[in-house]
Protein backbone atom coordinates (compact mmCIF):
# COMPACT_ATOMS: atom_id res chain seq x y z
CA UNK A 1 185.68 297.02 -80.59
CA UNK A 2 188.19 296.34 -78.23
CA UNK A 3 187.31 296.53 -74.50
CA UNK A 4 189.46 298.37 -72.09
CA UNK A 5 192.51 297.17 -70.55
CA UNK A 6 192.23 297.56 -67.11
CA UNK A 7 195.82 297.17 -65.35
CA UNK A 8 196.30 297.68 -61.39
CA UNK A 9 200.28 298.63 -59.70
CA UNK A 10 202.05 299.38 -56.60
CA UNK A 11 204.99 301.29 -56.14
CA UNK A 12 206.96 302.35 -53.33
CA UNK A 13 208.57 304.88 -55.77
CA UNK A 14 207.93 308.94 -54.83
CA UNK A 15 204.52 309.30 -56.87
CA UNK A 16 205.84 312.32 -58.98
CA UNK A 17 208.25 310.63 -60.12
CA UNK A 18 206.16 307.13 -61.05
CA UNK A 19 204.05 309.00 -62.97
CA UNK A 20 206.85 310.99 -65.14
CA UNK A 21 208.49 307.32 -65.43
CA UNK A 22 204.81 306.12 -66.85
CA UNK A 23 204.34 309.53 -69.30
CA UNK A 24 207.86 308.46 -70.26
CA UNK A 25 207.56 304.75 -70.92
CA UNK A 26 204.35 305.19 -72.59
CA UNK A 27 205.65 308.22 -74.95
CA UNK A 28 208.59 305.85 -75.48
CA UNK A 29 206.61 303.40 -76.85
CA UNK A 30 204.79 305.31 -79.18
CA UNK A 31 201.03 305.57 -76.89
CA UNK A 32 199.99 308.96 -74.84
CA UNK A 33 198.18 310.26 -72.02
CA UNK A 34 194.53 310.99 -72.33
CA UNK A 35 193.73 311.23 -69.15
CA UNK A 36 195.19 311.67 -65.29
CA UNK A 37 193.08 311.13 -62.09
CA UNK A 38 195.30 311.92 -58.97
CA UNK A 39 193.89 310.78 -55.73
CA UNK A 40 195.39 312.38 -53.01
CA UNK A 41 198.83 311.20 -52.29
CA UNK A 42 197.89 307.49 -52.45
CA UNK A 43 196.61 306.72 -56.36
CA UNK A 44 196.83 307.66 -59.47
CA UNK A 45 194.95 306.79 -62.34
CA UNK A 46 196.16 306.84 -65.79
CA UNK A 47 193.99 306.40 -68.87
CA UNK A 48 196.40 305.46 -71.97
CA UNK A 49 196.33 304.39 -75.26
CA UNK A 50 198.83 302.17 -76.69
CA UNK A 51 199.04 299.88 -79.67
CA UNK A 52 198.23 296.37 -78.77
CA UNK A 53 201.47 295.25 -79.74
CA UNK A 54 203.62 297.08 -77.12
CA UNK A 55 201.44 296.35 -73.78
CA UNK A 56 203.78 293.43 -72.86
CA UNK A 57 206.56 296.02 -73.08
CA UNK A 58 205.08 298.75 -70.66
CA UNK A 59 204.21 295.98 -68.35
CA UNK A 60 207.82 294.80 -68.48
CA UNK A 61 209.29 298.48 -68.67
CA UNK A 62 207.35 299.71 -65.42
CA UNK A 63 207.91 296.13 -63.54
CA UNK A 64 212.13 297.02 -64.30
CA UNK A 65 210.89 300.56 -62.74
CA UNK A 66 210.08 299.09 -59.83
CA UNK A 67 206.38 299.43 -60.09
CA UNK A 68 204.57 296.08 -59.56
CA UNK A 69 201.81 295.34 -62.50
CA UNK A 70 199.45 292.65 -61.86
CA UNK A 71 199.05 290.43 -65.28
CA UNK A 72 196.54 291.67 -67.07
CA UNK A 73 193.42 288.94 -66.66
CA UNK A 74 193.51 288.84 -70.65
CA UNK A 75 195.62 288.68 -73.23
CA UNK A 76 196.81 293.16 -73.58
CA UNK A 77 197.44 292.22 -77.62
CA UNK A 78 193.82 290.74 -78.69
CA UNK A 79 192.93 289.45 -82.10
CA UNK A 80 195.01 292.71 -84.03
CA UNK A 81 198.40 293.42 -82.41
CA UNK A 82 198.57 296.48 -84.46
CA UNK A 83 195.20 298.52 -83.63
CA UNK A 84 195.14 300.68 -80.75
CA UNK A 85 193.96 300.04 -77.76
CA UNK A 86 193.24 302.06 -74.82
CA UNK A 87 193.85 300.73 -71.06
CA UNK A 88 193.60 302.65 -67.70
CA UNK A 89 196.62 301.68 -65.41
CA UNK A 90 196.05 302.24 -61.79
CA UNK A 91 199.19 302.85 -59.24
CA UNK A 92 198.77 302.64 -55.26
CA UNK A 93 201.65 304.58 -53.84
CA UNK A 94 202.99 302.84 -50.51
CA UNK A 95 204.55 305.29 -48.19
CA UNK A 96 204.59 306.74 -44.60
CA UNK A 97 203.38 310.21 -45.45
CA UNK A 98 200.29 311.41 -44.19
CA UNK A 99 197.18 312.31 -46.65
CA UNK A 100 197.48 315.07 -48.39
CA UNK A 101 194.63 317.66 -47.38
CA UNK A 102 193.45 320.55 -50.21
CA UNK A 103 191.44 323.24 -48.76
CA UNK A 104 188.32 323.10 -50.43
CA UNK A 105 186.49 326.90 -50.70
CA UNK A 106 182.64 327.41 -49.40
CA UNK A 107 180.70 328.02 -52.17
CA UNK A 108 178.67 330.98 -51.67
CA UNK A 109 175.06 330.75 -51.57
């Protein structure tokens, strides 16, 4: 079993539209979505799942998108280039906005 690919970004690109260019590029290349954690204004996390073979292509794809990926610390193809593999890819938004606040309800009781 293959771990997880753990990839980290940065991006001064509006954070709406990052993440449509990611669901894009990853749809693209034949992966999906499985899972989006949005933290605040600042992160996003994106679990994904790819086949092995075209990880060298997101990473090139989003780095043309102007959305920095740090090489992977292993090899994002392992032993079979044609299983899938799933990979979380982590994007820090740099801007001058402030945090965005949510007004969280009292829960009763």
């Amino acid at each position: 079993m293959m771990r997880i690919l753990m990839l980290n970004a940065v991006t001064r690109r509006e954070r709406k539209d990052a993440t449509s260019f990611v669901f894009d590029t990853v749809n693209r290349l034949g992966g999906w979505i499985d899972d989006v954690q949005m933290y605040s204004n600042l992160m996003n996390t994106i679990r994904l799942t790819l086949a092995a073979s075209a990880y060298p292509a997101l990473i090139a794809a989003l780095r043309e998108g102007d959305i920095a990926v740090d090489e992977p610390g292993e090899d994002p193809g392992g032993a079979d280039p044609a299983t899938e593999r799933m990979a979380t890819l982590q994007i820090t938004f740099i801007h001058d906005e402030p945090d965005m606040k949510r007004d969280v309800p009292a829960v009763p009781g």
